[in-house]
N, C-alpha and C. Protein backbone atom coordinates (compact mmCIF):
# COMPACT_ATOMS: atom_id res chain seq x y z
N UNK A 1 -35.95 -131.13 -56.25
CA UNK A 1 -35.26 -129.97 -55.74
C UNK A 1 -35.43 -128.77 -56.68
N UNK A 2 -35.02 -128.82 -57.71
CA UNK A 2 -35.73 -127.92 -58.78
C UNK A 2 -37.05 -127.46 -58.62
N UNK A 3 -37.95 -127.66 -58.67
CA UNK A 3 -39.50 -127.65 -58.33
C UNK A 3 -39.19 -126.62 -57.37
N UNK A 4 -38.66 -127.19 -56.08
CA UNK A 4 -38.65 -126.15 -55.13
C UNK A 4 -38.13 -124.82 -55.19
N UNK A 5 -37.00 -124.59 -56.09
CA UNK A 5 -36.21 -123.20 -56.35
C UNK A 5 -37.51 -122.49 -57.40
N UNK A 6 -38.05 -123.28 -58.46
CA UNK A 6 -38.36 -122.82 -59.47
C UNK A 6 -40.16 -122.40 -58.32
N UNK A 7 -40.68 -123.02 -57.63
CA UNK A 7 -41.61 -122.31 -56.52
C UNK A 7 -41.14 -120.90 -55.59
N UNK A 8 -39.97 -121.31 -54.83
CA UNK A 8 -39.22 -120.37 -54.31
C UNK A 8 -39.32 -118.91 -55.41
N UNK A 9 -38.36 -119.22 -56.56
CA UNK A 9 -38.05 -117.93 -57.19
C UNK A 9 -39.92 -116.91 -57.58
N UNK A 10 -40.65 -118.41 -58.07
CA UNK A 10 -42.26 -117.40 -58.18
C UNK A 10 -42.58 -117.01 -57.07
N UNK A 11 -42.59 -117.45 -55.50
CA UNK A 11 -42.71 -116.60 -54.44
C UNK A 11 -42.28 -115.21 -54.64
N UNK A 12 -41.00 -115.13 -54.48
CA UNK A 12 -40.47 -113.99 -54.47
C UNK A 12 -40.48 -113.05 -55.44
N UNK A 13 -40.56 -113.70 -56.57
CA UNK A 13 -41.32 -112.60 -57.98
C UNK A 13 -42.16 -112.00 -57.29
N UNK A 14 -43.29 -112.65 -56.97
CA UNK A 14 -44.86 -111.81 -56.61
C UNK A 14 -44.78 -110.94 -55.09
N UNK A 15 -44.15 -111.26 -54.69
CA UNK A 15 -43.24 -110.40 -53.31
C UNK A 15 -42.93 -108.87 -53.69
N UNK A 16 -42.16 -109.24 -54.89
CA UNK A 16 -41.51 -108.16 -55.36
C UNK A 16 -42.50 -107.50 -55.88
N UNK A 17 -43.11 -107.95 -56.84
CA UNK A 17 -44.37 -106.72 -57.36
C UNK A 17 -45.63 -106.79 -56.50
N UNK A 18 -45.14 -107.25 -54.98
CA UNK A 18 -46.63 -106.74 -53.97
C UNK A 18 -46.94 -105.30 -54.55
N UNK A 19 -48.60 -105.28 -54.20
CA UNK A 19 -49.40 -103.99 -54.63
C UNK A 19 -49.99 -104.15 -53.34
N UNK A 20 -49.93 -104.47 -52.38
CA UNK A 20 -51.01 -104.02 -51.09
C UNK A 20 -50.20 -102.86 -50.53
N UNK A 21 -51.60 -102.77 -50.03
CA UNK A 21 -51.20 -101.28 -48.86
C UNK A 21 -52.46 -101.39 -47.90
N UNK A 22 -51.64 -100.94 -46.65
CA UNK A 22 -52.25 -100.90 -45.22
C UNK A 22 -51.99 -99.54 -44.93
N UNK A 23 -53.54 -99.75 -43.56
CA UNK A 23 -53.40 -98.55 -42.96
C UNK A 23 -54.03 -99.08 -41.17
N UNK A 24 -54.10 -98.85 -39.91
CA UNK A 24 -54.63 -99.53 -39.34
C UNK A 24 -55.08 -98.13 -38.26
N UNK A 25 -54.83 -96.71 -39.68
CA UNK A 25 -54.84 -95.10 -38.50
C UNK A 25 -55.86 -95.02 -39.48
N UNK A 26 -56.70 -95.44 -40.22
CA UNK A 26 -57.92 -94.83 -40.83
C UNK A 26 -58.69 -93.93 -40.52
N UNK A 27 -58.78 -92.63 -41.17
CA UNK A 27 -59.82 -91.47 -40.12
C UNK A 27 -61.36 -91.26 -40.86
N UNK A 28 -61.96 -92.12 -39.85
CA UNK A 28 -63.86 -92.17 -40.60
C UNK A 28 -64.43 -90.67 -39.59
N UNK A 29 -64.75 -89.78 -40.23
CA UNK A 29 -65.67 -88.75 -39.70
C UNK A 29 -66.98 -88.68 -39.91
N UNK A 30 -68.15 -88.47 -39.18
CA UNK A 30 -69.34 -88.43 -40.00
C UNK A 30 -70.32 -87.42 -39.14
N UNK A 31 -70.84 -86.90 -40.32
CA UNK A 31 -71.65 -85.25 -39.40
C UNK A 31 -73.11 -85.75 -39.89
N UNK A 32 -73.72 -84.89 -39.00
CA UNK A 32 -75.40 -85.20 -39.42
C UNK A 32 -75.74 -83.93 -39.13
N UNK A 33 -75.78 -82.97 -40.10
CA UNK A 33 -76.53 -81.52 -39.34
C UNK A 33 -78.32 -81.40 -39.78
N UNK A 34 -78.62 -81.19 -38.41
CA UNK A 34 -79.79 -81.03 -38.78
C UNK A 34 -80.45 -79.74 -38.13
N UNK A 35 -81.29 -78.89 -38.14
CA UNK A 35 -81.58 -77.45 -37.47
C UNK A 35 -81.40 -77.36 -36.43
N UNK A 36 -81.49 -78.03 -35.25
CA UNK A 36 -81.56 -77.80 -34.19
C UNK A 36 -79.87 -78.38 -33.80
N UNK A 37 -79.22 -79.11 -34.50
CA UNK A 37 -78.04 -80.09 -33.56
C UNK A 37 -77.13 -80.81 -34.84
N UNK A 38 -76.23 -79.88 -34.79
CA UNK A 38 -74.81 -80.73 -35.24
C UNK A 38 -74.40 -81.88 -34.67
N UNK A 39 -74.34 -82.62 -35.27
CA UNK A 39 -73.71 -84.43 -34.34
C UNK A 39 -72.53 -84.42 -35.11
N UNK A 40 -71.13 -84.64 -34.88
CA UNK A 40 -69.86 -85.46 -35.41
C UNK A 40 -69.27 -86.14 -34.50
N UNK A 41 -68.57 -87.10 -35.06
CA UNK A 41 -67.83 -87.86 -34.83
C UNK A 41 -66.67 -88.46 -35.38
N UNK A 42 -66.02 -88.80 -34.82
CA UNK A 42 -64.34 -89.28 -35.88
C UNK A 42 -63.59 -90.75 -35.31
N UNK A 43 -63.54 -91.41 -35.54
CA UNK A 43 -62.57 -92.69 -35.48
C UNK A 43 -61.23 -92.58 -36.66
N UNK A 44 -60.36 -92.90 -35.30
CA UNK A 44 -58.39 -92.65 -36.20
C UNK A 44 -58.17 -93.84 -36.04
N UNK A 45 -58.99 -95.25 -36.06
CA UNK A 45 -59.18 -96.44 -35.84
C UNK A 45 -59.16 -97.31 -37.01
N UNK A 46 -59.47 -97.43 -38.15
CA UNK A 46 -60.19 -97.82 -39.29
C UNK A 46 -58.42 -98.66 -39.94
N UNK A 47 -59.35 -99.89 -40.01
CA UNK A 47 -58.11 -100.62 -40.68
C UNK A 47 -58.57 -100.90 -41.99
N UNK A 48 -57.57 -100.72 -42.81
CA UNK A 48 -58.01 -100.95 -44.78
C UNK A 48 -57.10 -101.46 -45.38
N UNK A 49 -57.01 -101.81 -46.16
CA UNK A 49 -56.03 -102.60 -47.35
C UNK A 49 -57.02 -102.15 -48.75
N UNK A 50 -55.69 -101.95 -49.80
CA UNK A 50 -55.88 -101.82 -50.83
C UNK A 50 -54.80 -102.87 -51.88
N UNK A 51 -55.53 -103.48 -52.58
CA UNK A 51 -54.92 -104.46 -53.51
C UNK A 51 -54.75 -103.72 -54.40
N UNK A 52 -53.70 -103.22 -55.01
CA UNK A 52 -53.47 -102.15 -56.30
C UNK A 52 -54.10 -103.43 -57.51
N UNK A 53 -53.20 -104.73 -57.29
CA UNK A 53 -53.11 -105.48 -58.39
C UNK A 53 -54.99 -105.81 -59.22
N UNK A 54 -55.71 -105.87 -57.77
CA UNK A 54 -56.89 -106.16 -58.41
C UNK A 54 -57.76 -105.41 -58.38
N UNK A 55 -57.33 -104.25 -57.65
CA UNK A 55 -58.77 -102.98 -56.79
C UNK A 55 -59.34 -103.19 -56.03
N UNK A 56 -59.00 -104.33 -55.24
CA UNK A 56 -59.86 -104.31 -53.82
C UNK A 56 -59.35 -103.41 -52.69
N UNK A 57 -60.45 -103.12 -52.36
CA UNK A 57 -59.82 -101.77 -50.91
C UNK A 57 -61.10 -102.74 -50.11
N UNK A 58 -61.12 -102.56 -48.69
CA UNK A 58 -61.95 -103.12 -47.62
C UNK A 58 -61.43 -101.81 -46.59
N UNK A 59 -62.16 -102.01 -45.81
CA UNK A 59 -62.19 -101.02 -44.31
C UNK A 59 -63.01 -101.46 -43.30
N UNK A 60 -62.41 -101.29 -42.35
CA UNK A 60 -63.76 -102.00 -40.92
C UNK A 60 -62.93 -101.09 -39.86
N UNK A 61 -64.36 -100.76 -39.32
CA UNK A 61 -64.09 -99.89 -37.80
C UNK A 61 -64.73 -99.97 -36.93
N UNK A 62 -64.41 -100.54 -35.44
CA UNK A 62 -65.18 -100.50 -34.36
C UNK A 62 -65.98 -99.40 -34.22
N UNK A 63 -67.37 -99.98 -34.11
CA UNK A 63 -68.08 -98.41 -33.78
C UNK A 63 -67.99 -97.43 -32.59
N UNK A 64 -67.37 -98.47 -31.32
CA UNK A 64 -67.41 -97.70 -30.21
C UNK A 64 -66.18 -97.48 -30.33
N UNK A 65 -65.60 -96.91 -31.16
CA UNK A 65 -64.15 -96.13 -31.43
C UNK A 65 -64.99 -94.48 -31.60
N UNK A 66 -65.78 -94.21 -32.18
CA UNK A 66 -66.38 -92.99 -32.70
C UNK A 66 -66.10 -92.08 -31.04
N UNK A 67 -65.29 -91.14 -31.27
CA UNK A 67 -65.28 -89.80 -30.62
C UNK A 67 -66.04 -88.84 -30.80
N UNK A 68 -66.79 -88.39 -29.84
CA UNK A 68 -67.61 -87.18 -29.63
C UNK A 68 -67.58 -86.11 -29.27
N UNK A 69 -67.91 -84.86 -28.83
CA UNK A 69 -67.59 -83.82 -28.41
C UNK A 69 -68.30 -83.51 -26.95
N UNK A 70 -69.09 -84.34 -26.92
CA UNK A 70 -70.22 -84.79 -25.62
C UNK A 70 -70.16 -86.27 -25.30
N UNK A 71 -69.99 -86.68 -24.26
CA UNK A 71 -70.03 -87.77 -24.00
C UNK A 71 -71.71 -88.73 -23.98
N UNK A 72 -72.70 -87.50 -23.65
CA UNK A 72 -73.98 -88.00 -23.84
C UNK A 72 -74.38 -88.64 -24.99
N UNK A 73 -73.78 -87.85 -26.40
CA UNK A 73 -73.91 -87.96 -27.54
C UNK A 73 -73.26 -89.49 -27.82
N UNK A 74 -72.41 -90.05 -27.46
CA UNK A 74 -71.41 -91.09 -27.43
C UNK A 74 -72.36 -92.24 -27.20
N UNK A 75 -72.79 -92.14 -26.08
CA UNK A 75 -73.40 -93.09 -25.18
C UNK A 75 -75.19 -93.33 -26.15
N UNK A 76 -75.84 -92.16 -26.45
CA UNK A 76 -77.09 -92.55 -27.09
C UNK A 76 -76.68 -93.33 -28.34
N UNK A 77 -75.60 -92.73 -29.23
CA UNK A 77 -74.59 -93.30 -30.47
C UNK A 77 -74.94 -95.02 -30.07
N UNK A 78 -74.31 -95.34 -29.32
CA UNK A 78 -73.70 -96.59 -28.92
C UNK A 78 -75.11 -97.09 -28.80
N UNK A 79 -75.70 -96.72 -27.66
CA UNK A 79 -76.88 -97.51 -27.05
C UNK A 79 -78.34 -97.26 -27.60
N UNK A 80 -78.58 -96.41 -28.22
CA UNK A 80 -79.81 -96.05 -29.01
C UNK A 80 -79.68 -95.97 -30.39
N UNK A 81 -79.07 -95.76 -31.41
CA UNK A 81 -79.15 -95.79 -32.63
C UNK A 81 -78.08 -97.00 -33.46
N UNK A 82 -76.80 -97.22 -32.74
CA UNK A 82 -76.11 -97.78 -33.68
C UNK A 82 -76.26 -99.47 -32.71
N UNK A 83 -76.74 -99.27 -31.72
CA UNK A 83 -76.63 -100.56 -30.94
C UNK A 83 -75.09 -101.77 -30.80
N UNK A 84 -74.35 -101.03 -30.85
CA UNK A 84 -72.99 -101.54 -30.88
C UNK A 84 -72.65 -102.40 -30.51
N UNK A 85 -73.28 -103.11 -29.64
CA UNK A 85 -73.05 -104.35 -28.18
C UNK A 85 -73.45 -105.19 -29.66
N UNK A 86 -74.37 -105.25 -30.28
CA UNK A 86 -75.03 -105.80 -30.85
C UNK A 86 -74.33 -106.17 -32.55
N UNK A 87 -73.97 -104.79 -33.24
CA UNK A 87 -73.07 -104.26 -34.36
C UNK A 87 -72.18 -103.86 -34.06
N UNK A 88 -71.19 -104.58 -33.55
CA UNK A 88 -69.94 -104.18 -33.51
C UNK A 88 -68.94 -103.00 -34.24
N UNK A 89 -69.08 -103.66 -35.31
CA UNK A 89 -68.47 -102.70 -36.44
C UNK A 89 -69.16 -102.49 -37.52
N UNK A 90 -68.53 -101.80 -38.24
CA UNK A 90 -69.26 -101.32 -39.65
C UNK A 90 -68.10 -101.70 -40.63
N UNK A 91 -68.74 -102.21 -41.79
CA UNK A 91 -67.26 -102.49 -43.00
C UNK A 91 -67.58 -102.62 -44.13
N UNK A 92 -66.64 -102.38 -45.02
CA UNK A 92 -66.94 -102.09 -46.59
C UNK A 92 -65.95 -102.83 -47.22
N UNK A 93 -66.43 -103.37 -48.40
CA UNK A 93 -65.85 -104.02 -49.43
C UNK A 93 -65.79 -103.76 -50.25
N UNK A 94 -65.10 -103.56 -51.47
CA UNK A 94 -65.37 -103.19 -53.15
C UNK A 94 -64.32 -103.05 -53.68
N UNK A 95 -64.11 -102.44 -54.90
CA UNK A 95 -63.13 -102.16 -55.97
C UNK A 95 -63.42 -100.79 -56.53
N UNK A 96 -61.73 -100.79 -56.41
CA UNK A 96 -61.67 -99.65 -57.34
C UNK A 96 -61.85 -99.70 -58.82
N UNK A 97 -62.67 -99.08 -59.58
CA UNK A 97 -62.93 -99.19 -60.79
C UNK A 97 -61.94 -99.47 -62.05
N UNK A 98 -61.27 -98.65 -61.59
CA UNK A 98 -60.00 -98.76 -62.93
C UNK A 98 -58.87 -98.18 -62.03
N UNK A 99 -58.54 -100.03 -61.24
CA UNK A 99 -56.96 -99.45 -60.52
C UNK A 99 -55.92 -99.48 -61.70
N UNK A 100 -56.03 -100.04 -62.71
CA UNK A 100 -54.75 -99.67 -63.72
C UNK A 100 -54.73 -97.85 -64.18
N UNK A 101 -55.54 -97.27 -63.91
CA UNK A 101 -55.24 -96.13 -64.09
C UNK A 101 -54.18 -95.44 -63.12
N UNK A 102 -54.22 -95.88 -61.86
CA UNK A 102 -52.68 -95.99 -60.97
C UNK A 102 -51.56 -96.01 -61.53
N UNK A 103 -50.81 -94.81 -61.57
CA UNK A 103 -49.56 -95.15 -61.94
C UNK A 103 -48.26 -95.05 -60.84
N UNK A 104 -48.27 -96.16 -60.25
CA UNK A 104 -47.48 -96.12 -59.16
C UNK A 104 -45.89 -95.72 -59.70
N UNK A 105 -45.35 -95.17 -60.49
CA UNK A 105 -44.21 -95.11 -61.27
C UNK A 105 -44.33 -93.32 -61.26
N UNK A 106 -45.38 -92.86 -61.01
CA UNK A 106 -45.85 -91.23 -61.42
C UNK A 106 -46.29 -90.85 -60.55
N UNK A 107 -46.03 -89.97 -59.27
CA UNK A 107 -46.42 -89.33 -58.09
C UNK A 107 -47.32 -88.19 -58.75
N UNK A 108 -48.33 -88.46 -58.01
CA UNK A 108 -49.16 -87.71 -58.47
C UNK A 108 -51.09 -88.12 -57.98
N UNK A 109 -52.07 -87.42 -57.67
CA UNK A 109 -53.43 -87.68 -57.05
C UNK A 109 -54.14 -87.85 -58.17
N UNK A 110 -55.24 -89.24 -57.78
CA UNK A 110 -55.39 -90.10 -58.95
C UNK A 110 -57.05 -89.85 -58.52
N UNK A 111 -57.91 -89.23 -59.34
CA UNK A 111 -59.08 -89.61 -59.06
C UNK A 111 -59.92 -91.16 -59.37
N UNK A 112 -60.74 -91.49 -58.40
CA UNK A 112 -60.49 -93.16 -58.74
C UNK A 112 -62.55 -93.02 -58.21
N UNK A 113 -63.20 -93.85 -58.70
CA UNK A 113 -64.30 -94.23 -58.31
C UNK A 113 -64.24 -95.76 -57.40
N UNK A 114 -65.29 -95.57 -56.31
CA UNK A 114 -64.76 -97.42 -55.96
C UNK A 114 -66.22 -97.53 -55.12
N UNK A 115 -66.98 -98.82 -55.88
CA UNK A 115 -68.05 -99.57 -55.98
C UNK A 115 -67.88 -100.82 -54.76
N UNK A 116 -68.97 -101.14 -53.61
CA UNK A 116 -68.74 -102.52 -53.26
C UNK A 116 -70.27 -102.49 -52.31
N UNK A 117 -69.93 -102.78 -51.21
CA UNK A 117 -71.01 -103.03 -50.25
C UNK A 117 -70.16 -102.37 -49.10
N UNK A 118 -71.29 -101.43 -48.31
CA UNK A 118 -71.50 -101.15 -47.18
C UNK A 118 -71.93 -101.40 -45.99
N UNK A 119 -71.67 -102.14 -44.95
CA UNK A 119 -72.26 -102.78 -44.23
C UNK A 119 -72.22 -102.06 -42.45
N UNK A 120 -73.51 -101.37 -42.44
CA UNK A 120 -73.87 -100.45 -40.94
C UNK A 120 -75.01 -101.12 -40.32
N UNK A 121 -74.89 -101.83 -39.00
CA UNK A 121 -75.84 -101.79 -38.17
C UNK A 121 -76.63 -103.18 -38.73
N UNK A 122 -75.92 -104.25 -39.28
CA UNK A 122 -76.21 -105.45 -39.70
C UNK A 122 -76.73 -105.56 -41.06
N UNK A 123 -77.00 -103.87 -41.74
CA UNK A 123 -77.41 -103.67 -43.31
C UNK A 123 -76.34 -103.91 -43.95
N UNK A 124 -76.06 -104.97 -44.70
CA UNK A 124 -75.40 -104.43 -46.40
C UNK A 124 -75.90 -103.66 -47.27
N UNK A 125 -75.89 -102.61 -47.89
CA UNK A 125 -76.18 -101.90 -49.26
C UNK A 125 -74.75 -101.96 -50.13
N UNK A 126 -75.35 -101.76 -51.35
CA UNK A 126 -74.43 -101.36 -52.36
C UNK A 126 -74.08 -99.78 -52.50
N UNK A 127 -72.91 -99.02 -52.82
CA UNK A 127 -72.42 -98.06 -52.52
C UNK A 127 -71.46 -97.92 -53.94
N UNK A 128 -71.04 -96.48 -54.08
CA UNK A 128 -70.43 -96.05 -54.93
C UNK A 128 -70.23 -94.49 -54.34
N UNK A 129 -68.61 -94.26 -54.81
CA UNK A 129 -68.02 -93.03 -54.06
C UNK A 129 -66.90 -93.08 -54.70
N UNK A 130 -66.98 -91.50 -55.01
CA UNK A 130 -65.75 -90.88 -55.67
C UNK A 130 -64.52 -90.72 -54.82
N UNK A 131 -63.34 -90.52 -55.46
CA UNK A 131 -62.25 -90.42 -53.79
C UNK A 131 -60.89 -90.15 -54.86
N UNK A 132 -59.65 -89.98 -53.73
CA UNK A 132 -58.98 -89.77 -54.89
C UNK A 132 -57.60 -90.72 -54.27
N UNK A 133 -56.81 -91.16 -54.82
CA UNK A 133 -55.42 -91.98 -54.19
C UNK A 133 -54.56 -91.28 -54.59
N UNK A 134 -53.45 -90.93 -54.02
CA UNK A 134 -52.13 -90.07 -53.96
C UNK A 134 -51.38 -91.04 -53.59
N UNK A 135 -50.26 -91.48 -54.79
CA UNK A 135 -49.03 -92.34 -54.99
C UNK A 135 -47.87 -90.70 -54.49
N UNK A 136 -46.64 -91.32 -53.95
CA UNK A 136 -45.51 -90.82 -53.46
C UNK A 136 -44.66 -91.38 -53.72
N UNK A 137 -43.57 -91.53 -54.00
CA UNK A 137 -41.95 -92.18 -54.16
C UNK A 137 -42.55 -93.89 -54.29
N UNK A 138 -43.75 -93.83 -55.56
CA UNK A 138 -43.60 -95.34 -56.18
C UNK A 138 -44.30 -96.16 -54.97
N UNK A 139 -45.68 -95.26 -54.22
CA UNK A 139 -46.43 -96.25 -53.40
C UNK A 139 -47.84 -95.15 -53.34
N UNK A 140 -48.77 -96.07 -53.10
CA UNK A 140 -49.99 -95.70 -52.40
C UNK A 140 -49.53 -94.86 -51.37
N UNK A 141 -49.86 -93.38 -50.96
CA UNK A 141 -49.70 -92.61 -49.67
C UNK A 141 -50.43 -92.38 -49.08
N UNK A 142 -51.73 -91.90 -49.79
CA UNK A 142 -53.35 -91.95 -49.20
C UNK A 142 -53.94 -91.70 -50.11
N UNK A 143 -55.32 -92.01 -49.08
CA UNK A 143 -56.38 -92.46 -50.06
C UNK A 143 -57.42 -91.08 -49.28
N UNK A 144 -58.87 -90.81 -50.13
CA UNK A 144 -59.75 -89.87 -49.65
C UNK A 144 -61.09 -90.00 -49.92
N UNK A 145 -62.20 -90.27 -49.46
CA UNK A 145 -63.59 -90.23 -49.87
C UNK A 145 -64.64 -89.90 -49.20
N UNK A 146 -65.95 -89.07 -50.02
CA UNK A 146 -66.68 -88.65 -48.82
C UNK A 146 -67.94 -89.65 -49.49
N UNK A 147 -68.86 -89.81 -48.68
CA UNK A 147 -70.41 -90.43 -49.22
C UNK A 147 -71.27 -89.92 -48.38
N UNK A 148 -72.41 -89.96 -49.09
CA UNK A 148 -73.84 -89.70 -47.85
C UNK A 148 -74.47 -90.93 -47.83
N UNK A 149 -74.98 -91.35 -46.97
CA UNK A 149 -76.08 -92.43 -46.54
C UNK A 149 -77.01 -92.03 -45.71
N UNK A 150 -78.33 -92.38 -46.08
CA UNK A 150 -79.84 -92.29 -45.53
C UNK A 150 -79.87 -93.39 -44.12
N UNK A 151 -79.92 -93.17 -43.30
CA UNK A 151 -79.75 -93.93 -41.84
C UNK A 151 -81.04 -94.68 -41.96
N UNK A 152 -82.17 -94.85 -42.69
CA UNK A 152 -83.45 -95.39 -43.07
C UNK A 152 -82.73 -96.82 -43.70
N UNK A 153 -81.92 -96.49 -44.47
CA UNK A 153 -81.20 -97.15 -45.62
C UNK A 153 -80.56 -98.97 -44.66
N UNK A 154 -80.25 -98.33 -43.28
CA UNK A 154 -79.30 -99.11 -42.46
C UNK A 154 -79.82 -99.39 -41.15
N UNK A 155 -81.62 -99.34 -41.17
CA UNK A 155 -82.17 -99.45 -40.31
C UNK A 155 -81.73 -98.86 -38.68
N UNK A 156 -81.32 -97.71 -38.88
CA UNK A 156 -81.26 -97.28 -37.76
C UNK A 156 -82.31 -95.84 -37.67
N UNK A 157 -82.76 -96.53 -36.80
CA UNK A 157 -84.21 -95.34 -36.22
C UNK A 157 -83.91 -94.08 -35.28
N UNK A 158 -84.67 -92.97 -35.78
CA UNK A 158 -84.75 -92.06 -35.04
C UNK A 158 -85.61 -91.90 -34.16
N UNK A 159 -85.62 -91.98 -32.75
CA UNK A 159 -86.63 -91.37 -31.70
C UNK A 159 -87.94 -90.14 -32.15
N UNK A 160 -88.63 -90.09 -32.69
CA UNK A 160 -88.93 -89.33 -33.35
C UNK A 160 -89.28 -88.02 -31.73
N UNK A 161 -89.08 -88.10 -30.42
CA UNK A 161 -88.78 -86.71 -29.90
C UNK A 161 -87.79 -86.08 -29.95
N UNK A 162 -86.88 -86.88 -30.78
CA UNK A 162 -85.53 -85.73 -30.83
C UNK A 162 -85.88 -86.03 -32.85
N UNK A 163 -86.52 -86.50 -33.52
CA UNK A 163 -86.50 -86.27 -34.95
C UNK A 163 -86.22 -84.95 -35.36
N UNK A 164 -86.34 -83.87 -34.89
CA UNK A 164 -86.01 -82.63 -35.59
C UNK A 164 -84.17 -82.57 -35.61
N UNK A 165 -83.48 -83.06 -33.93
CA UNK A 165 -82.11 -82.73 -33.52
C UNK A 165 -81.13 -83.48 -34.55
N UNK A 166 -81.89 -84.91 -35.59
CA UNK A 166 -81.45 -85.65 -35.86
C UNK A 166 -81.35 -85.56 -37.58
N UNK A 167 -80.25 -85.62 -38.30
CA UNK A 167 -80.83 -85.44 -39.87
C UNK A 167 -80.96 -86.99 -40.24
N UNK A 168 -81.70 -86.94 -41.24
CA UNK A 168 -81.92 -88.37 -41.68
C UNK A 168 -80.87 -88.86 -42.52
N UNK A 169 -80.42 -88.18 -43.04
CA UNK A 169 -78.91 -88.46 -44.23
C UNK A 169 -77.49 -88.19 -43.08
N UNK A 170 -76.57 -88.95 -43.42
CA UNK A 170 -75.00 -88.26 -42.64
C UNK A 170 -73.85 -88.60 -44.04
N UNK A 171 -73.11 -87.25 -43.52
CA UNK A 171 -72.20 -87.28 -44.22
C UNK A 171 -71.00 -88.03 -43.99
N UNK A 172 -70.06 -89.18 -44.76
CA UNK A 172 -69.04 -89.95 -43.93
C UNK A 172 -67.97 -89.83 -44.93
N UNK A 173 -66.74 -89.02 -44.20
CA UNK A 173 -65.13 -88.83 -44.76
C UNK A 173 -64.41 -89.52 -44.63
N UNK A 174 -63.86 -89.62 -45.50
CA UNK A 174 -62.82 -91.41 -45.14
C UNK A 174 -61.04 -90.86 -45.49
N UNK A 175 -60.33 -91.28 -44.59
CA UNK A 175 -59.10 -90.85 -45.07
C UNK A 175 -57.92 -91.82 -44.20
N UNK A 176 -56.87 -92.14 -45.62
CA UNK A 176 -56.21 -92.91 -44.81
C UNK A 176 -54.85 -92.96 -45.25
N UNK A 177 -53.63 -92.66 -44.42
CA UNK A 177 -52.53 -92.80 -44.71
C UNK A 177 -51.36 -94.28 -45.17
N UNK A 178 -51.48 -94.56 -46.06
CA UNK A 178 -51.15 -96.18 -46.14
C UNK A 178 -48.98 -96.74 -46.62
N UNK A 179 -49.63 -97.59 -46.38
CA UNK A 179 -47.97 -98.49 -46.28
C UNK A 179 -47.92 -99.75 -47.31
N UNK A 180 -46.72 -99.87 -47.55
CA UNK A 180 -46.56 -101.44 -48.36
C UNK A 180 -46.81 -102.22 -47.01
N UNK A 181 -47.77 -103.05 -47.28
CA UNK A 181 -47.79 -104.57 -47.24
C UNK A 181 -46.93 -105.20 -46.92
N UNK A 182 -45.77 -105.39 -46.39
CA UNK A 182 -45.08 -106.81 -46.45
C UNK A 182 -45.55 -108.09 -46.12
N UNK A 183 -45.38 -108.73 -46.82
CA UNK A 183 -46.23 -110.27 -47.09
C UNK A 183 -44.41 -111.12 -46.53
N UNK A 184 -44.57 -111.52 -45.40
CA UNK A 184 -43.13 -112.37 -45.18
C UNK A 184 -43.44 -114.02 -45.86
N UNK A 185 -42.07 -114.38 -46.08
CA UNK A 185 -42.42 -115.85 -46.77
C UNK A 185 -42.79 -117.10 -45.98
């Protein structure tokens, strides 16, 4: 019986100093300007967790979440370049470099680097991106990052009769408003 209180009470220790944080409104934007044709898009879709305790952050987003401003644009998205039926989603893994530099005790925007794998269109690459985390009243509030990636990089091909409309690099903004975790027992 002891055993069990003295299990019980370490449950609830580590309860108490949970460090996760969720978000399941993640906002992924990503532009491709190229001379002839601005392309963006935005998903308020993107689910992430961040482990303060160890620096893991992850993110995954349906691709056919991506909003367009043209529906044509949507549909080639889906069915010609990102093949979605096929790649469902896109998702990232990694760590933040130095989450002890977090001071969840000190409100205040934390510039943070965070390293992992990127995974678009069945490619993993390795990735690195600056961003910054903003603690509020003693929690993660949000998080922010931009990166570029080479679409060569993630095997997705350009038609080369629209190659001019298309840039070969896109820019992708990441932003996400987050929550404690509750972990129930």
């Amino acid at each position: 019986m002891r055993n069990i209180i003295i299990l019980a009470l370490l449950f609830a220790s580590q309860l108490a100093f949970s460090q996760k944080f969720f978000s399941k409104t993640g906002k992924i934007t990503f532009t491709s300007e190229a001379p002839m044709e601005k392309i963006e898009a935005t998903n308020s879709s993107a689910s992430t967790v961040i482990d303060l305790s160890t620096g893991n952050m992850e993110w995954a987003v349906l691709i056919q979440g991506f909003q367009f401003e043209k529906s044509l644009m949507k549909e080639h998205f889906n069915e010609n370049y990102m093949e979605s039926s096929k790649y469902p989603k896109a998702t990232f893994k990694g760590k933040i470099e130095n989450p002890g530099g977090i001071t969840l005790t000190k409100d205040g925007t934390y510039p943070v680097v965070v390293t992992g794998q990127l995974e678009i269109h069945g490619v993993s690459k390795p990735v690195s991106a600056q961003g910054n985390i903003v603690v509020k009243k003693g929690a993660i509030s949000s998080a922010n990052s931009k990166l570029t990636i080479t679409l060569a990089d993630y095997k997705i091909e350009i038609p080369k009769l629209v190659g001019d409309n298309v840039s070969k690099t896109v820019d992708i903004m990441i932003q996400a408003d987050y929550q404690l975790l509750n972990v129930a027992p």
